[in-house]
N, C-alpha and C. Protein backbone atom coordinates (compact mmCIF):
# COMPACT_ATOMS: atom_id res chain seq x y z
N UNK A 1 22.18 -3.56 -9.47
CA UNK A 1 21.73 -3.17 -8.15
C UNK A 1 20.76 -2.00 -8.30
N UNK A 2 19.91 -1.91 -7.61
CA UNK A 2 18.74 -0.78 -7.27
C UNK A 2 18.40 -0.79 -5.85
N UNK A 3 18.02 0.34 -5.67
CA UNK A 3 17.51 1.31 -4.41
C UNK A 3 16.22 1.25 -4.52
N UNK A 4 15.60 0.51 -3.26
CA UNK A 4 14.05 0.27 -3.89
C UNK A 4 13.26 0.34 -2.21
N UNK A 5 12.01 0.82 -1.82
CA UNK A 5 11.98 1.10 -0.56
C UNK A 5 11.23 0.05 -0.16
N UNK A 6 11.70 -0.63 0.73
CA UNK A 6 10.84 -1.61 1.04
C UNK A 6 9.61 -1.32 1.72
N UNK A 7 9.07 -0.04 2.51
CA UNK A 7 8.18 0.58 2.83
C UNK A 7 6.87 0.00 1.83
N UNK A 8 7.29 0.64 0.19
CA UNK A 8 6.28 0.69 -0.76
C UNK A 8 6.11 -1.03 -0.95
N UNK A 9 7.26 -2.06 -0.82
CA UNK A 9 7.18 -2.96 -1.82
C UNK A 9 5.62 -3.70 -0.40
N UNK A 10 6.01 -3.50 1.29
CA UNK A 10 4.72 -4.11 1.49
C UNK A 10 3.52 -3.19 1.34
N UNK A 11 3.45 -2.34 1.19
CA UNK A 11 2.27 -1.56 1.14
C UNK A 11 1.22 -2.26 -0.38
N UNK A 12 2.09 -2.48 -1.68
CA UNK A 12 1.36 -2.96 -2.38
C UNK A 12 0.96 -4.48 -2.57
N UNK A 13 2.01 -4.76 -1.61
CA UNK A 13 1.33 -6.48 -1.04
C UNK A 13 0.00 -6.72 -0.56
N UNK A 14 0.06 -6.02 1.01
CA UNK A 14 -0.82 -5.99 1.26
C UNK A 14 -2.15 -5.04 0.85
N UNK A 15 -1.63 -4.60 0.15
CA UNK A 15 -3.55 -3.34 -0.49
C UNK A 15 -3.88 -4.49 -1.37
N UNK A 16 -3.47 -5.25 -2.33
CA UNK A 16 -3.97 -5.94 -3.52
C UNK A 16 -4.98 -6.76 -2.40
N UNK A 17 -4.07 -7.75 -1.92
CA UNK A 17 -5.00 -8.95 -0.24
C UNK A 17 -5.89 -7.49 0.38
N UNK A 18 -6.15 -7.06 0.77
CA UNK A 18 -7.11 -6.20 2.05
C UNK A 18 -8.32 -5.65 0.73
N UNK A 19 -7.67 -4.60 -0.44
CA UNK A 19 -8.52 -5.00 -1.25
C UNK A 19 -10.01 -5.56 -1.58
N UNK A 20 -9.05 -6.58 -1.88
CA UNK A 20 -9.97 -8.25 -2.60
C UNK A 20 -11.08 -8.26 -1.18
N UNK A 21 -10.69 -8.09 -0.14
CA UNK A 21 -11.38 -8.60 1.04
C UNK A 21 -12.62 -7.87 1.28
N UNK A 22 -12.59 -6.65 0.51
CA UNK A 22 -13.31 -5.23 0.95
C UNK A 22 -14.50 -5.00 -0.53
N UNK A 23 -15.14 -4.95 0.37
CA UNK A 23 -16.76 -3.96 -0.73
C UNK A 23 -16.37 -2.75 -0.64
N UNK A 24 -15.50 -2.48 -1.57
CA UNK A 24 -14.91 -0.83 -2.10
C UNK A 24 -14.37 -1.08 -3.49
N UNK A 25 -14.29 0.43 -3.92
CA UNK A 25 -14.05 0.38 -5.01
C UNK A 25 -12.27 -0.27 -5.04
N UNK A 26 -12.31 -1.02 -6.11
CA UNK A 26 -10.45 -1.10 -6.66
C UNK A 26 -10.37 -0.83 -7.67
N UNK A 27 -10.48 0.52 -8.37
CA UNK A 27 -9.97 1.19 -9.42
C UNK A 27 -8.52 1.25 -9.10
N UNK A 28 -7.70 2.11 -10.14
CA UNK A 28 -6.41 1.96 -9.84
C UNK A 28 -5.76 3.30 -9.43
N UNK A 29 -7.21 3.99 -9.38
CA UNK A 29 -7.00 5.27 -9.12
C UNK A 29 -7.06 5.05 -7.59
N UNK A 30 -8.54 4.82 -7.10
CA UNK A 30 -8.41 4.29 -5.51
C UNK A 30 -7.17 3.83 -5.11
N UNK A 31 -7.16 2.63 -5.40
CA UNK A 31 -5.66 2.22 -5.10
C UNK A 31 -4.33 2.76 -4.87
N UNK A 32 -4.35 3.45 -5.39
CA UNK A 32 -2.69 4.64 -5.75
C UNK A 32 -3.14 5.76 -4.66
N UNK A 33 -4.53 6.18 -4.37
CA UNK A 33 -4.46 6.90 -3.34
C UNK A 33 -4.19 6.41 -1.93
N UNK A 34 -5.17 5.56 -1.73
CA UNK A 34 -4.88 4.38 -0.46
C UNK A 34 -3.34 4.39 -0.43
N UNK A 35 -2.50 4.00 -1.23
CA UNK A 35 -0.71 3.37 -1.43
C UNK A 35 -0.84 4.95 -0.80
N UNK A 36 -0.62 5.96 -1.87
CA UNK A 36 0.12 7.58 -1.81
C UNK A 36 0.34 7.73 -0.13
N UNK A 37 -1.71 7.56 0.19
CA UNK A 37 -1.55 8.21 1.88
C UNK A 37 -0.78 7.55 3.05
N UNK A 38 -0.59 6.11 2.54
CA UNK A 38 0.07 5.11 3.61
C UNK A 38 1.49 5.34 3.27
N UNK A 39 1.84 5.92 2.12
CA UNK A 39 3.16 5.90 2.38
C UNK A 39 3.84 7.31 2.55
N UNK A 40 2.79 8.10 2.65
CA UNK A 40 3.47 9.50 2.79
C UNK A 40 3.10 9.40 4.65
N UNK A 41 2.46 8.48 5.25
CA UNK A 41 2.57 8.48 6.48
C UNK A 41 3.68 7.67 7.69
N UNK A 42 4.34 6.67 6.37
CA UNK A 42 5.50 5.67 6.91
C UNK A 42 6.66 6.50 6.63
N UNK A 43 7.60 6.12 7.34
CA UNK A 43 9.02 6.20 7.17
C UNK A 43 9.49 5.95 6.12
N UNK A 44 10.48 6.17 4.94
CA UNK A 44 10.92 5.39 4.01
C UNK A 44 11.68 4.00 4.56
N UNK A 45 12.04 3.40 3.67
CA UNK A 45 12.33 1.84 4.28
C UNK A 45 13.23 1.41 3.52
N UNK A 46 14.80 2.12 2.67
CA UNK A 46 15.27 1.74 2.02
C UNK A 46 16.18 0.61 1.70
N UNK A 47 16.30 -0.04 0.65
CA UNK A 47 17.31 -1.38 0.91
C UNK A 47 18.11 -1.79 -0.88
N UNK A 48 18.92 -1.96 -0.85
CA UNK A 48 19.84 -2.24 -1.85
C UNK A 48 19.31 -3.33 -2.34
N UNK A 49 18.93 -3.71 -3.68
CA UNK A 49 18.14 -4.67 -4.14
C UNK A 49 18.88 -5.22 -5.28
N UNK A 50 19.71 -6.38 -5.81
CA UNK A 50 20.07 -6.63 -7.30
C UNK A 50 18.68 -6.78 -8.06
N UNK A 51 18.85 -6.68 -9.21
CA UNK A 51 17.84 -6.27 -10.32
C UNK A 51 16.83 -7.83 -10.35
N UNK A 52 15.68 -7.79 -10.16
CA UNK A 52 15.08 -9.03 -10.15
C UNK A 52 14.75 -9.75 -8.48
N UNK A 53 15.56 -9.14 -7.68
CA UNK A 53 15.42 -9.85 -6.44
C UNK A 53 14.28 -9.50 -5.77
N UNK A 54 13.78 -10.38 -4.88
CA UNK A 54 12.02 -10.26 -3.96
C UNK A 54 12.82 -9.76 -2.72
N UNK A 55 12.17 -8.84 -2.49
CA UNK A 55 12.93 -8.23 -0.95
C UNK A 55 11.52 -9.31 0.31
N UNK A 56 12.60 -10.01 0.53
CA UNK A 56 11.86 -11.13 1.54
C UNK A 56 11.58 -10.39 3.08
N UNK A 57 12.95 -10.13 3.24
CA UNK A 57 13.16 -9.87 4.77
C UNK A 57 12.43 -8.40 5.05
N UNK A 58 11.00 -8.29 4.92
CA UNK A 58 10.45 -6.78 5.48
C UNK A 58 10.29 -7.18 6.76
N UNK A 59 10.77 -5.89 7.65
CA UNK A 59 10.52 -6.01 9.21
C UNK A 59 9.14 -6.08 9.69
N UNK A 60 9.45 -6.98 10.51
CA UNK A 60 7.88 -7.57 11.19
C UNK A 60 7.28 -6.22 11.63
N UNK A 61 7.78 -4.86 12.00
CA UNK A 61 7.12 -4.17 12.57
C UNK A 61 6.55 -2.69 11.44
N UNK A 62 7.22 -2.92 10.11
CA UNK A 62 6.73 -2.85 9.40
C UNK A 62 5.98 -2.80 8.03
N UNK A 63 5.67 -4.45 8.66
CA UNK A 63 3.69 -4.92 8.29
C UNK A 63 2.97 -4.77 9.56
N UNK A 64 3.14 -4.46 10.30
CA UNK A 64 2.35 -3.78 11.50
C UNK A 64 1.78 -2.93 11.18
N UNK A 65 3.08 -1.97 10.78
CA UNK A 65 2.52 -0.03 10.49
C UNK A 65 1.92 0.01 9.36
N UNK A 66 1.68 -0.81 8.07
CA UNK A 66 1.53 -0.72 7.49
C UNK A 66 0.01 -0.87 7.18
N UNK A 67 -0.21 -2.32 7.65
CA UNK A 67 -1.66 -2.77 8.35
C UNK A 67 -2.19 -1.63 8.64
N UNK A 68 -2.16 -0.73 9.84
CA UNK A 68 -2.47 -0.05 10.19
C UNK A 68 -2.91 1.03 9.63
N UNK A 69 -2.02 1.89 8.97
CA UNK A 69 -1.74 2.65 7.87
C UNK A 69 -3.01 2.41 6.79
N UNK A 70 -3.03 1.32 6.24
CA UNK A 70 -3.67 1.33 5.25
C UNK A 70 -5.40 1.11 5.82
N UNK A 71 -5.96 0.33 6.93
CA UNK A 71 -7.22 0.76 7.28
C UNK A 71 -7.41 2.27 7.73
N UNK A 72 -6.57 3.02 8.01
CA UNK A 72 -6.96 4.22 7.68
C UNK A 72 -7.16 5.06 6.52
N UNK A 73 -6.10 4.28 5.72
CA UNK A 73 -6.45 5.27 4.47
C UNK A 73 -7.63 4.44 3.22
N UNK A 74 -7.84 3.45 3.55
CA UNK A 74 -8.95 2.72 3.44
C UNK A 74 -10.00 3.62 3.52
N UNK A 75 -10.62 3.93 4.63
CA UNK A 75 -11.57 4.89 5.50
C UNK A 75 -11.34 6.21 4.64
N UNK A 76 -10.56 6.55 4.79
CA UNK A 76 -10.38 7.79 4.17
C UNK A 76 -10.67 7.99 2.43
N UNK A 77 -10.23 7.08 2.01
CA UNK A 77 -10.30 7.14 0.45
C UNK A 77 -11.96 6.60 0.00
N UNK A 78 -11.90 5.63 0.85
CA UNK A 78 -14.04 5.08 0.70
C UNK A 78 -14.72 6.44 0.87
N UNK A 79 -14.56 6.97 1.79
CA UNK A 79 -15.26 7.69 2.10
C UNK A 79 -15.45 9.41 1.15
N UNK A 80 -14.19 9.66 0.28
CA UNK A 80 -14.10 11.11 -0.63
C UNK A 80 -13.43 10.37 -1.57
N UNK A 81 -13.61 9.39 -2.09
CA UNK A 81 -13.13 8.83 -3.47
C UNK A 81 -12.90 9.96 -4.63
N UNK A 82 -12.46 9.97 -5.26
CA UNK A 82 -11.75 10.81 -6.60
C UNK A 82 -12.35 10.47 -7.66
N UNK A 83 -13.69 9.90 -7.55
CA UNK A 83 -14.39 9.85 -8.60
C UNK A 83 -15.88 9.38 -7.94
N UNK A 84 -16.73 9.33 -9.07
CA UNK A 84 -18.27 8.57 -8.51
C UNK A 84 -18.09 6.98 -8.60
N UNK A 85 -18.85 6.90 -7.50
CA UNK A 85 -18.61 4.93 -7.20
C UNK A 85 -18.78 4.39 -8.51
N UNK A 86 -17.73 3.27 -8.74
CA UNK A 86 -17.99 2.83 -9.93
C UNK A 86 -18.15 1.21 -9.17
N UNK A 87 -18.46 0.49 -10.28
CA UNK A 87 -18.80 -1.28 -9.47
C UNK A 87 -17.48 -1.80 -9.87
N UNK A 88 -16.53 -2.64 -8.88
CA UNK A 88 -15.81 -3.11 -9.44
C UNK A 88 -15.46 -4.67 -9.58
């Protein structure tokens, strides 16, 4: 069994998909900032997990916040990136 937040597990669902969709950088540095700011702005989301299991059941309301969450920090991270644009 593990303690695993389901907060983070959609946040990196959906950044990989929104991502791919986007003319921005996806370094993995970008990335981890985008994740950092969306999740230091959610709630934690914790749930008891056996070792190996897909946490299926995330609440519909949040991939809402999360959605949300992350076109802002989208915006935010495009815009003062942590490095010079690289092509990716």
């Amino acid at each position: 069994m593990r303690l695993v937040n389901a907060a983070e597990i959609a946040v990196f669902e959906q950044i990989n998909r929104i991502l791919h969709q986007r003319d921005i950088c996806k370094c993995e540095r970008c990335r981890l900032d985008v994740a950092a700011i969306v999740l230091n702005n959610l709630p934690p989301n914790y749930v008891v997990s056996t070792e190996g299991e897909v946490i299926r059941a995330v609440n519909p309301q949040l991939k809402i916040d999360v959605q949300q969450e992350l076109e802002k920090a989208i915006a935010r991270v495009s815009a003062r990136p942590h490095h010079h644009r690289q092509e990716s």
